[in-house]
N, C-alpha and C. Protein backbone atom coordinates (compact mmCIF):
# COMPACT_ATOMS: atom_id res chain seq x y z
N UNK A 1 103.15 138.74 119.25
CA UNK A 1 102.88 137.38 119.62
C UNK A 1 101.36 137.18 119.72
N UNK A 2 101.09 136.14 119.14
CA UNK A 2 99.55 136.07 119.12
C UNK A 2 98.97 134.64 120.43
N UNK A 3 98.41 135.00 121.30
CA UNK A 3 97.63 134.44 121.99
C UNK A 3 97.55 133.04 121.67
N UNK A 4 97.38 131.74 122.53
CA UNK A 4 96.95 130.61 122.06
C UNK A 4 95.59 130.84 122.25
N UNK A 5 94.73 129.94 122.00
CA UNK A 5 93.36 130.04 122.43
C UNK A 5 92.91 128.83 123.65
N UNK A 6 92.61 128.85 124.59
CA UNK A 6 92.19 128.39 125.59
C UNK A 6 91.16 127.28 124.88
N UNK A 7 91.08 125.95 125.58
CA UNK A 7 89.51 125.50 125.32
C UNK A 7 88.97 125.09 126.78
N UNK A 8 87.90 125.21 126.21
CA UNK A 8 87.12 125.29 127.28
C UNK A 8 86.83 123.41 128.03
N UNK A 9 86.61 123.17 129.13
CA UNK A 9 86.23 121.46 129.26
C UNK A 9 85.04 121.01 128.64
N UNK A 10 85.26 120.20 128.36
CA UNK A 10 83.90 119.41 127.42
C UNK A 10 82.89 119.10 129.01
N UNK A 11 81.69 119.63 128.26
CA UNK A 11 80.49 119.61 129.66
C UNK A 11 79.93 118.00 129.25
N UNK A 12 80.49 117.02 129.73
CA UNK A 12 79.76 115.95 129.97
C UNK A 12 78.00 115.91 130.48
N UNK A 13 77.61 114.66 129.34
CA UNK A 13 75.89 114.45 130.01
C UNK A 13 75.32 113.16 130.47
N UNK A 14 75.35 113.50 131.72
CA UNK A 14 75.66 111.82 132.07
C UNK A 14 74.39 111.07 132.26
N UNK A 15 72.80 111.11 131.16
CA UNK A 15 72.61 109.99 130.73
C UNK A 15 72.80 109.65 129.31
N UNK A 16 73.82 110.36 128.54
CA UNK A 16 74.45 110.01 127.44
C UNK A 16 76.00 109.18 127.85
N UNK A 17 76.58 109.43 129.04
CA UNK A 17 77.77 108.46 129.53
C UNK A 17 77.67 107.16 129.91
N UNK A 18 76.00 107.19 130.74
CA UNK A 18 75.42 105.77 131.26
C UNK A 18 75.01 105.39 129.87
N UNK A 19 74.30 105.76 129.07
CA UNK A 19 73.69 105.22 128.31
C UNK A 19 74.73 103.98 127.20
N UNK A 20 76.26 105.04 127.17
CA UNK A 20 77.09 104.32 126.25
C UNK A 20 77.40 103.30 126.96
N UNK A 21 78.09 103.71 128.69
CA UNK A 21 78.58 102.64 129.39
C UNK A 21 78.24 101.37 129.48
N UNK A 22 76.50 101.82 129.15
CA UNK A 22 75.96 100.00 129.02
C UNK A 22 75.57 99.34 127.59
N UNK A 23 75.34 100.24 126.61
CA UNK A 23 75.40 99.68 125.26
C UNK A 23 76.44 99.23 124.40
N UNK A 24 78.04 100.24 124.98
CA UNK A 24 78.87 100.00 124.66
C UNK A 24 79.64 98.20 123.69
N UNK A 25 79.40 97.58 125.12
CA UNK A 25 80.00 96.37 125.23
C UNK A 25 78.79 95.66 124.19
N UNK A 26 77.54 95.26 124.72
CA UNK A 26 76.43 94.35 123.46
C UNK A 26 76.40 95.01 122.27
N UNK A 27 76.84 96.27 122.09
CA UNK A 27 77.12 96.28 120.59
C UNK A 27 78.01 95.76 119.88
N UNK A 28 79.08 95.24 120.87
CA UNK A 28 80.65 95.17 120.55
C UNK A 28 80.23 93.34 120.72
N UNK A 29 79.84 93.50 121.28
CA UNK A 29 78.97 91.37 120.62
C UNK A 29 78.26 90.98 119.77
N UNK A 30 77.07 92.39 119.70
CA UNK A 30 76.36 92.34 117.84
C UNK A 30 77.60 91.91 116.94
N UNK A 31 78.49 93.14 117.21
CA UNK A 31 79.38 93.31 116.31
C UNK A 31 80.04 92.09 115.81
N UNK A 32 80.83 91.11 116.70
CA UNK A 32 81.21 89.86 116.43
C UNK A 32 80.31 88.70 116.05
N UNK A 33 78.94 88.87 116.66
CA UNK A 33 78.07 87.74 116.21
C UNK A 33 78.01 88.21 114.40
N UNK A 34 77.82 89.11 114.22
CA UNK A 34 77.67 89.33 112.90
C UNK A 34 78.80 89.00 111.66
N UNK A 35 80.46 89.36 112.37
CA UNK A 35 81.52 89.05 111.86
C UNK A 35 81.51 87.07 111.94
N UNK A 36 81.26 86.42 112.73
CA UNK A 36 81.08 85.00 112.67
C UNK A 36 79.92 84.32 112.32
N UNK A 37 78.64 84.80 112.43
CA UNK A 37 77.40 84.73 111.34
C UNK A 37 77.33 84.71 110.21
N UNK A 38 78.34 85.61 109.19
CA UNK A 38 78.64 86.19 108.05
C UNK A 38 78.79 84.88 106.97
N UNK A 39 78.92 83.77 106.98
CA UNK A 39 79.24 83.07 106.42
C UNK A 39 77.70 82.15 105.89
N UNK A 40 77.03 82.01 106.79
CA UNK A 40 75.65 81.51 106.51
C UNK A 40 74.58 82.42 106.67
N UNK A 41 74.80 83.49 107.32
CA UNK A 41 74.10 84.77 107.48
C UNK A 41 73.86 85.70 106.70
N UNK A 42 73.38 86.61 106.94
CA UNK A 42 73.94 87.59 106.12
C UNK A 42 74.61 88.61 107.54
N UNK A 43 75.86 89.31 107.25
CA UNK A 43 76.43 89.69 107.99
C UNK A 43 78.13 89.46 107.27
N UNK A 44 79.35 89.89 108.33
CA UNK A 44 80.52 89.39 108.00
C UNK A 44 81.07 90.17 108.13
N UNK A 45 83.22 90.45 107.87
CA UNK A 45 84.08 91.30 108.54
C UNK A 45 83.51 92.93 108.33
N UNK A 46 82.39 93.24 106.90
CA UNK A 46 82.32 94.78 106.70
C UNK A 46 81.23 95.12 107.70
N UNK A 47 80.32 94.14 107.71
CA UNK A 47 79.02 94.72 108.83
C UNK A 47 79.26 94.90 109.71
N UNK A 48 79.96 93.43 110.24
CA UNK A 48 80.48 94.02 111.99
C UNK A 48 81.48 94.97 112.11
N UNK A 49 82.15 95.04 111.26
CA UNK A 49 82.71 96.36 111.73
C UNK A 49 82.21 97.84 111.38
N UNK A 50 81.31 97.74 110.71
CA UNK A 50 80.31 98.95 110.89
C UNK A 50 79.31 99.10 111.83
N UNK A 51 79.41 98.03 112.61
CA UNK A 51 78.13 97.85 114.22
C UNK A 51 79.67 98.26 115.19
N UNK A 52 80.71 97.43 114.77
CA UNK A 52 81.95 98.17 115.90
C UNK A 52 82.23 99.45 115.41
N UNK A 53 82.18 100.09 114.56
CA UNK A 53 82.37 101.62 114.40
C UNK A 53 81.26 102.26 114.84
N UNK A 54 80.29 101.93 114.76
CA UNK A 54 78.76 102.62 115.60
C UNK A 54 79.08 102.50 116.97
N UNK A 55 79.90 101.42 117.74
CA UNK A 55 80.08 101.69 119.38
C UNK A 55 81.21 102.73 119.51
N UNK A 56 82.27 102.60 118.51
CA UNK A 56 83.62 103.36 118.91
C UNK A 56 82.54 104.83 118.97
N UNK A 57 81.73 105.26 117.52
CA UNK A 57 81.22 106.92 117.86
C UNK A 57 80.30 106.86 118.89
N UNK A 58 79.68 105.98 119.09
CA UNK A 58 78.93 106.59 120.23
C UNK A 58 79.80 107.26 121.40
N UNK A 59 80.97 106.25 121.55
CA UNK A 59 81.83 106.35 122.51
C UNK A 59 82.70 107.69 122.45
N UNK A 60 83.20 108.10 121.11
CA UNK A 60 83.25 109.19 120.68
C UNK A 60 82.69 110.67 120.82
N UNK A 61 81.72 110.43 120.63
CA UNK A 61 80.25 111.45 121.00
C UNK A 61 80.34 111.63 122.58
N UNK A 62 80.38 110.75 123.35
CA UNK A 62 80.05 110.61 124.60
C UNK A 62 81.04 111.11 125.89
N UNK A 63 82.42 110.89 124.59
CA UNK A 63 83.50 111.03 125.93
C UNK A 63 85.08 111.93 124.99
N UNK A 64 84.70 112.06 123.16
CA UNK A 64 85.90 112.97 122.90
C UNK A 64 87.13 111.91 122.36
N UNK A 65 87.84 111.96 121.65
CA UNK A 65 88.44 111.40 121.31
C UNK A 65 89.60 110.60 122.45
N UNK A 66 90.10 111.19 123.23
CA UNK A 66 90.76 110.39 124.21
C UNK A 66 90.21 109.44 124.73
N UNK A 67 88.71 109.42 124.86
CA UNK A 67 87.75 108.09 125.38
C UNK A 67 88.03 106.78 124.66
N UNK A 68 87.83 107.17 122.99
CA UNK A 68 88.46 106.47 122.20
C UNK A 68 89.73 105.66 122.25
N UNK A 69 90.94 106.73 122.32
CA UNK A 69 92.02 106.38 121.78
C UNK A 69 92.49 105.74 123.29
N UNK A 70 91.39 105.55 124.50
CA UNK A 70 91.56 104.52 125.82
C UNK A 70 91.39 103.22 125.39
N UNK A 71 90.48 102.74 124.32
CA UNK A 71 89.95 101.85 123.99
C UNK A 71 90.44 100.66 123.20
N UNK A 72 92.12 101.02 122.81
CA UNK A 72 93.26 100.29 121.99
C UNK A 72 94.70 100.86 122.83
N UNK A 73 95.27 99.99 122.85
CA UNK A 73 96.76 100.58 123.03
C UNK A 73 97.27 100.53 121.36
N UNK A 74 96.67 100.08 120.52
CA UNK A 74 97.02 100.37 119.13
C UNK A 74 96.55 101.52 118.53
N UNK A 75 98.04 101.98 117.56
CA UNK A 75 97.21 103.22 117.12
C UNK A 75 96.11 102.66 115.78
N UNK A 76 95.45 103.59 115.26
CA UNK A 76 94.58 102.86 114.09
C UNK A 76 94.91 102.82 112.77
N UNK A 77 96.19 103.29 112.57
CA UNK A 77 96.99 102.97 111.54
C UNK A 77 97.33 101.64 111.25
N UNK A 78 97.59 100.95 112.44
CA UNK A 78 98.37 99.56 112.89
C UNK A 78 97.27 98.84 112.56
N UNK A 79 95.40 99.11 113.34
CA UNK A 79 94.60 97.94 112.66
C UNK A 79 94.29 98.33 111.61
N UNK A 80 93.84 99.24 110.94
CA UNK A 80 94.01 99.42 109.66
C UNK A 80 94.42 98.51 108.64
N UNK A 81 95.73 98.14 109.09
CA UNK A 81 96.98 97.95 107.86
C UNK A 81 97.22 96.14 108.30
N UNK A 82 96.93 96.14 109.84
CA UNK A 82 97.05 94.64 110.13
C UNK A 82 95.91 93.43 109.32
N UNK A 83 94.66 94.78 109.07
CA UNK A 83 93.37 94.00 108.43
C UNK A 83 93.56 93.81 107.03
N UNK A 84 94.08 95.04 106.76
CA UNK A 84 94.67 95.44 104.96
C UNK A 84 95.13 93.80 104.70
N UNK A 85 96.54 93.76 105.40
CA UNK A 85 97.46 92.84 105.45
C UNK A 85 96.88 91.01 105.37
N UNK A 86 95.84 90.91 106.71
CA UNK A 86 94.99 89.69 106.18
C UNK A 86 94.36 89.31 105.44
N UNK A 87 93.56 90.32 104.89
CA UNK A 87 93.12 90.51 104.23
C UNK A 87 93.45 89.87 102.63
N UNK A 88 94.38 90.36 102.23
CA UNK A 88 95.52 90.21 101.31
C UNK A 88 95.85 88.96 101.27
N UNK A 89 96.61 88.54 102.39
CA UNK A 89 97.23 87.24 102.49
C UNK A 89 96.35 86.15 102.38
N UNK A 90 94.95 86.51 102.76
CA UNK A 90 94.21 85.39 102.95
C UNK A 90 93.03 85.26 101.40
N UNK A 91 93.34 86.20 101.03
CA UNK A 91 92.49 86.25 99.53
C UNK A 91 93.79 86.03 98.65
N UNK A 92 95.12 86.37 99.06
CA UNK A 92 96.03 85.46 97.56
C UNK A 92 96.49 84.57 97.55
N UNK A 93 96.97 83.76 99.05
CA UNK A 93 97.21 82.63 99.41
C UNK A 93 96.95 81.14 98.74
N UNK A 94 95.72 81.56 97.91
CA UNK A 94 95.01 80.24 97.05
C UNK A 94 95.84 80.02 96.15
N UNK A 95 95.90 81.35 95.36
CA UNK A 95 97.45 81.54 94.31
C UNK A 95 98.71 80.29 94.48
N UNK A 96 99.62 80.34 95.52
CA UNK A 96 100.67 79.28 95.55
C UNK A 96 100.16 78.00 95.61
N UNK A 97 98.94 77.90 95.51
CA UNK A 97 98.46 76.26 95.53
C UNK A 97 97.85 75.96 93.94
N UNK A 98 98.10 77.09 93.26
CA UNK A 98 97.34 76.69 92.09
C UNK A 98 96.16 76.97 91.79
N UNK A 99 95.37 77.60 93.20
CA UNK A 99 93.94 77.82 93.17
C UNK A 99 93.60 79.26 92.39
N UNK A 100 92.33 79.66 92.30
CA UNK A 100 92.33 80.89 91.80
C UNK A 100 91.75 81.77 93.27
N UNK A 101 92.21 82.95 93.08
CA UNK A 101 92.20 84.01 94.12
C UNK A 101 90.90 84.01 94.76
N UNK A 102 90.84 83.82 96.44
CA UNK A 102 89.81 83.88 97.58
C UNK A 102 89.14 82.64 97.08
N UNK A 103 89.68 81.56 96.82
CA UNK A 103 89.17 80.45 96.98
C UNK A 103 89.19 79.61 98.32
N UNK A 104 88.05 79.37 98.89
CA UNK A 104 87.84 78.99 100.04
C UNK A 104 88.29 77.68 100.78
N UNK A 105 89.11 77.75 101.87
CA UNK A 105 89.26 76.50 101.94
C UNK A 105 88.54 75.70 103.41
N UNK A 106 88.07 74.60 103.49
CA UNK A 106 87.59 74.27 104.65
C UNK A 106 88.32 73.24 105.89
N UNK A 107 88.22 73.89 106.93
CA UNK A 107 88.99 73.63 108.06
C UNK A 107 88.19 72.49 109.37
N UNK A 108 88.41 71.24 109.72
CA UNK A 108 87.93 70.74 110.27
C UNK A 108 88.52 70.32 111.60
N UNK A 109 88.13 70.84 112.76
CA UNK A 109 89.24 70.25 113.96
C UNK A 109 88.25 69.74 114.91
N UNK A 110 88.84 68.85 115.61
CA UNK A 110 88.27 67.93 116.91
C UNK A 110 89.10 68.69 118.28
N UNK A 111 87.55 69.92 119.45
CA UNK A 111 87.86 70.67 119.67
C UNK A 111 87.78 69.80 120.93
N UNK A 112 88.35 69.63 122.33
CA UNK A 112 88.18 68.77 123.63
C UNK A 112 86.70 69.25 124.22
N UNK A 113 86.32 70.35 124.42
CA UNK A 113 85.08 71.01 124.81
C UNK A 113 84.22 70.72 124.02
N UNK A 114 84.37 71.45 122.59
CA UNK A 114 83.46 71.91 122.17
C UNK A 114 83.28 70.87 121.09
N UNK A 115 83.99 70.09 120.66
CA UNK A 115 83.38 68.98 119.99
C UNK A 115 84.17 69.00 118.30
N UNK A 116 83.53 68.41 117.33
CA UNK A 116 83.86 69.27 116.21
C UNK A 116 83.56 71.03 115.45
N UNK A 117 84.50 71.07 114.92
CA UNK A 117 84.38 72.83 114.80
C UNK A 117 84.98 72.82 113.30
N UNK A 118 84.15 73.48 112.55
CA UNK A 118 84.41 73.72 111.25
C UNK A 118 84.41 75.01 110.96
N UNK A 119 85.44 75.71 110.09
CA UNK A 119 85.65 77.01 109.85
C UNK A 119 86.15 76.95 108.58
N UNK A 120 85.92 78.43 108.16
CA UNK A 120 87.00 78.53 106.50
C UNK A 120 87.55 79.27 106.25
N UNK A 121 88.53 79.43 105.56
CA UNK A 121 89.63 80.19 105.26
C UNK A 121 88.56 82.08 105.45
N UNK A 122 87.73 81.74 104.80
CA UNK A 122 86.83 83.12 104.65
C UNK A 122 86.73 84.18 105.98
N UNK A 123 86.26 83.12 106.94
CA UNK A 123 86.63 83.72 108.09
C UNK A 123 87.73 84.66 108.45
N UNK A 124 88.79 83.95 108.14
CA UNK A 124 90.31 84.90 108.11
C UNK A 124 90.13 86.11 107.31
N UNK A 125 89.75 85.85 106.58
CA UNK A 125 89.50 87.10 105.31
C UNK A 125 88.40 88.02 105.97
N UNK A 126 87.50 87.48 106.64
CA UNK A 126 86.29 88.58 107.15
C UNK A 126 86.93 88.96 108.23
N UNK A 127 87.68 88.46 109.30
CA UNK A 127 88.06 88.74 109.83
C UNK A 127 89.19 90.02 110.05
N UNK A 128 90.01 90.41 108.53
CA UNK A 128 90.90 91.33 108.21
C UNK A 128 90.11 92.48 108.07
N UNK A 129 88.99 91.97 106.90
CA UNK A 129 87.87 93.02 106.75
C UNK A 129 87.63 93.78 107.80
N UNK A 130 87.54 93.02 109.37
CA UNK A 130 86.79 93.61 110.35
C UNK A 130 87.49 94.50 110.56
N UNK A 131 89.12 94.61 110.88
CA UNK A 131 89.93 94.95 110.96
C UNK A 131 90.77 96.62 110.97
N UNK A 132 89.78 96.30 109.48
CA UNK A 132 90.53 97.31 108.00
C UNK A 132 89.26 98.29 108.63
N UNK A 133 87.63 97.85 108.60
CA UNK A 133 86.95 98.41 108.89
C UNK A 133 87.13 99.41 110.58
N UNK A 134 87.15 98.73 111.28
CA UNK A 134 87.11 99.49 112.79
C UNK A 134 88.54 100.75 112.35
N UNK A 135 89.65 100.16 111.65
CA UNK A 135 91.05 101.01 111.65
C UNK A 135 90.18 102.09 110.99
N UNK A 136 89.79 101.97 110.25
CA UNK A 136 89.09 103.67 108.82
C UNK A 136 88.23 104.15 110.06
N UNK A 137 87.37 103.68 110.93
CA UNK A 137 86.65 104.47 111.86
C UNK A 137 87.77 104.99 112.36
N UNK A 138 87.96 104.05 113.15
CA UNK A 138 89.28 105.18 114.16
C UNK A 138 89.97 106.26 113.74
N UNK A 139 90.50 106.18 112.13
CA UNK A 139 91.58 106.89 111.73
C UNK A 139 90.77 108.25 111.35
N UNK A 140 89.43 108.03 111.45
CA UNK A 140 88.32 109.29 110.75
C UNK A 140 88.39 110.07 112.19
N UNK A 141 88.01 109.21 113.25
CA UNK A 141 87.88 109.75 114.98
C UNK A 141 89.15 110.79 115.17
N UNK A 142 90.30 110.01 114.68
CA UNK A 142 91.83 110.83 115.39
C UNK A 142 91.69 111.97 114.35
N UNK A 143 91.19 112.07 113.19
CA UNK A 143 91.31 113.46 112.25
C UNK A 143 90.30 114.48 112.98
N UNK A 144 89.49 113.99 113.53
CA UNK A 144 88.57 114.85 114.12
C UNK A 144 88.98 115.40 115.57
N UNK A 145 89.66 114.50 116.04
CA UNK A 145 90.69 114.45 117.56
C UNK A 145 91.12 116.33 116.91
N UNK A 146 91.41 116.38 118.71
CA UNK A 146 92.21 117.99 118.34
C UNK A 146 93.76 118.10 118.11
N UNK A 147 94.75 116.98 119.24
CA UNK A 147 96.23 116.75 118.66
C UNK A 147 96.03 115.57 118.45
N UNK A 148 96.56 114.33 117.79
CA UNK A 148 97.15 113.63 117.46
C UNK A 148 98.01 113.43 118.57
N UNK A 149 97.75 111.54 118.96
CA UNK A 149 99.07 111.26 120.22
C UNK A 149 100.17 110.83 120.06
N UNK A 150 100.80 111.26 120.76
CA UNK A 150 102.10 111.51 120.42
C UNK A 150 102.84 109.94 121.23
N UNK A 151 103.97 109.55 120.75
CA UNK A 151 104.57 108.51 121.09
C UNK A 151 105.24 108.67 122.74
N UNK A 152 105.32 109.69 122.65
CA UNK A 152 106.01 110.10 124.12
C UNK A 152 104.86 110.37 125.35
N UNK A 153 104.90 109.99 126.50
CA UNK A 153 104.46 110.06 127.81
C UNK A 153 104.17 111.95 128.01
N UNK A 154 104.92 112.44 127.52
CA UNK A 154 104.33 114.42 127.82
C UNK A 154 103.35 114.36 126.14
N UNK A 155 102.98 115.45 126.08
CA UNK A 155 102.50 115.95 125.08
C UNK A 155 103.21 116.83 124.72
N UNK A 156 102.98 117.28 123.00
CA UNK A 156 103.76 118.43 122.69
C UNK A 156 103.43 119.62 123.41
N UNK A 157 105.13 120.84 123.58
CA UNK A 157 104.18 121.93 123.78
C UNK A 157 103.91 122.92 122.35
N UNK A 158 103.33 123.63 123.13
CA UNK A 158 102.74 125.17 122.09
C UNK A 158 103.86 125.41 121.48
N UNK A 159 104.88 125.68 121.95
CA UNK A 159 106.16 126.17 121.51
C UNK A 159 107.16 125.57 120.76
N UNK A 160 106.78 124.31 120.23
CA UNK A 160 107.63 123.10 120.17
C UNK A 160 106.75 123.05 118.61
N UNK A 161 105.46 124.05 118.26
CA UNK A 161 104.98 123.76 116.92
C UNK A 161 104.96 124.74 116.20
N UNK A 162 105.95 126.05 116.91
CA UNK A 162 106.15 127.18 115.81
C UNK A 162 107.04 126.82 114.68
């Protein structure tokens, strides 16, 4: 019988824990100003979610994959595939109208607060982007993770993966 191997606790450094604790979140607002900027900006669903994949690793780096996988009750398969999915829908959608594919459409509503508010279909579409993007971070984080979580409240045991 061969030995499991023990690991050792991850030695936390806590002005790399403070440091995330407070950059964390204003990156995670870069991140969206850039996903809703994107349209007259330069920015949109791939940037910001490469400014939200720069907070998930820091967060990563800082605290190990479980820090992470605190940070969704979704696994990252699910946003992944939910962004895939808008993505899709919202770039073929033009199709049943006759239009040709990711043709944009513009949205005008009279908001009680905020007044008039104009948006476009694109949004939806950057928005999947963002999506698709943060899911490929995550799904890179959990390969690097040591188990994979499991659907059940225990964890597997040792014995349960001969």
């Amino acid at each position: 019988m061969t030995a499991i191997p023990t690991q050792r606790p991850m030695t936390r450094l806590v002005i790399l824990d403070r440091s995330v604790r407070v950059l964390f979140h204003p990156i995670l607002m870069v991140s969206l100003y850039l996903l809703f900027a994107g349209h007259n900006q330069p920015g949109g669903g791939f940037v910001g979610g490469l400014v939200a994949g720069a907070a998930l690793a820091m967060q990563f780096v800082a605290g190990g994959i479980d820090e992470v996988r605190r940070l969704s009750r979704f696994r990252p398969w699910t946003i992944l595939g939910t962004g895939l999915l808008v993505s899709f829908l919202t770039a073929s959608a033009p199709l049943f109208f006759g239009d040709a594919i990711l043709t944009t459409t513009l949205f005008i509503r009279e908001v009680p607060i905020l007044g008039t508010v104009k948006t476009t279909s694109a949004l939806l579409f950057d928005l999947g982007v963002y999506f698709l993007v943060v899911g490929l971070v995550l799904m890179i984080f959990e390969a690097f993770g040591d188990e994979p979580a499991s659907h059940s409240p225990h964890p597997p045991s040792h014995e349960a993966r001969r």
